[in-house]
Protein backbone atom coordinates (compact mmCIF):
# COMPACT_ATOMS: atom_id res chain seq x y z
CA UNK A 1 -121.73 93.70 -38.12
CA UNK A 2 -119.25 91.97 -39.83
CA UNK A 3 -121.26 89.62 -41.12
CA UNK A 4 -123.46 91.58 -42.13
CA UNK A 5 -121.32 93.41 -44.37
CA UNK A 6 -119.20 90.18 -45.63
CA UNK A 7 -123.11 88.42 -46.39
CA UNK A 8 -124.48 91.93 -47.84
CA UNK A 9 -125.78 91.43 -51.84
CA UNK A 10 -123.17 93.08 -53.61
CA UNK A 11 -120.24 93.42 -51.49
CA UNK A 12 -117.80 91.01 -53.04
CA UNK A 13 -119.03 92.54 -56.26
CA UNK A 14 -118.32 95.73 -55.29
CA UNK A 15 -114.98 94.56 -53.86
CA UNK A 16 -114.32 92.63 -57.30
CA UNK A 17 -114.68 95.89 -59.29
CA UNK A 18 -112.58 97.86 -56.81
CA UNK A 19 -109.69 95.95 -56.53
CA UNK A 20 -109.39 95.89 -60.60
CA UNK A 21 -109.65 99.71 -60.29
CA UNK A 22 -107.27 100.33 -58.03
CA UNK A 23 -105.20 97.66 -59.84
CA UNK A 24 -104.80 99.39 -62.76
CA UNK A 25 -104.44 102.55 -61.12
CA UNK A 26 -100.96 100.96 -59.53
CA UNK A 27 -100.39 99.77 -62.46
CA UNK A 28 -100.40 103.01 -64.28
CA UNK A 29 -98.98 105.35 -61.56
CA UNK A 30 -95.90 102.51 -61.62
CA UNK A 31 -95.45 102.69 -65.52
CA UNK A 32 -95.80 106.00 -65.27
CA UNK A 33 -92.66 106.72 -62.52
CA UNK A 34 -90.97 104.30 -65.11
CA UNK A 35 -91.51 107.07 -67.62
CA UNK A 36 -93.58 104.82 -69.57
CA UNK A 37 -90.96 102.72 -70.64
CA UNK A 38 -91.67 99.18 -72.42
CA UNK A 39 -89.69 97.74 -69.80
CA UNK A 40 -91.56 97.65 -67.56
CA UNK A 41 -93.85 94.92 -68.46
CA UNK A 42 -90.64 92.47 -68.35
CA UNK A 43 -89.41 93.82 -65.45
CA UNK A 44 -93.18 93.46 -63.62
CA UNK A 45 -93.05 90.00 -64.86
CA UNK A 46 -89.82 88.60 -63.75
CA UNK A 47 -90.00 90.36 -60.32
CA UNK A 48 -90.31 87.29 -57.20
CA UNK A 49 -92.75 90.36 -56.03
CA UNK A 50 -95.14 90.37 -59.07
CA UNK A 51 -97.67 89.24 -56.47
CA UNK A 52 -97.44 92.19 -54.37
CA UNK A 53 -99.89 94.51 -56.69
CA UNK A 54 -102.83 92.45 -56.80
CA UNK A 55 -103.23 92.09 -53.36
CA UNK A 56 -102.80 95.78 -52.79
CA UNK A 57 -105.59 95.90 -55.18
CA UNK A 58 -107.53 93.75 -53.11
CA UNK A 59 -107.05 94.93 -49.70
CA UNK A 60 -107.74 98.26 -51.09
CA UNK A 61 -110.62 97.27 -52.81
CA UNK A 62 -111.87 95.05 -49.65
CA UNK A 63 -111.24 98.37 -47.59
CA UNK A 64 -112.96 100.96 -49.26
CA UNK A 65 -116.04 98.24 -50.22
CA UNK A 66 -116.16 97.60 -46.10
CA UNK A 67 -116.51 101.29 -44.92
CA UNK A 68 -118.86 101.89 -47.77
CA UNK A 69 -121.15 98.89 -46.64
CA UNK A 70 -120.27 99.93 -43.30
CA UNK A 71 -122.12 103.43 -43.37
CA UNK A 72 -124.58 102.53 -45.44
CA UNK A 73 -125.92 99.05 -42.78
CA UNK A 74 -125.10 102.00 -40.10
CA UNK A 75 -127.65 104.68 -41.82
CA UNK A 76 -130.13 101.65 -42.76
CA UNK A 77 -130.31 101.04 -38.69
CA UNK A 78 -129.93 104.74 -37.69
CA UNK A 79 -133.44 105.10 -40.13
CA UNK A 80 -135.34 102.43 -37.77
């Protein structure tokens, strides 16, 4: 099943446009706690950890694409 999913038309798209969603959306929610400050661009930047948001993004992104591949393979067999 794995495969299946990782092979599927569309799933690295789908985990592509997912991961820059929920990229942002840390993004934001972290500027945001910062109370919107401009400082917090320079202070994303210089951090050792600047690397730590994108692959949240992605293994968020690769998570939510895989059960949404998952169920829909799962209903596609079910249907048979």
């Amino acid at each position: 099943m794995i495969k299946r999913i990782l092979t599927h038309p569309g799933f690295w798209k789908s985990v592509l446009f997912l991961s820059l969603m929920y990229l942002l959306i840390l993004l934001v929610i972290q500027w945001f706690i910062t109370g919107f400050s401009s400082e917090f661009i320079t202070l994303l930047l210089g951090s050792p950890k600047v690397w730590m948001v994108p692959i949240a993004g992605f293994i968020a992104g690769f998570m939510v694409s895989y059960g949404k591949f998952w169920a829909k393979l799962k209903r596609q067999d079910k249907n048979r």
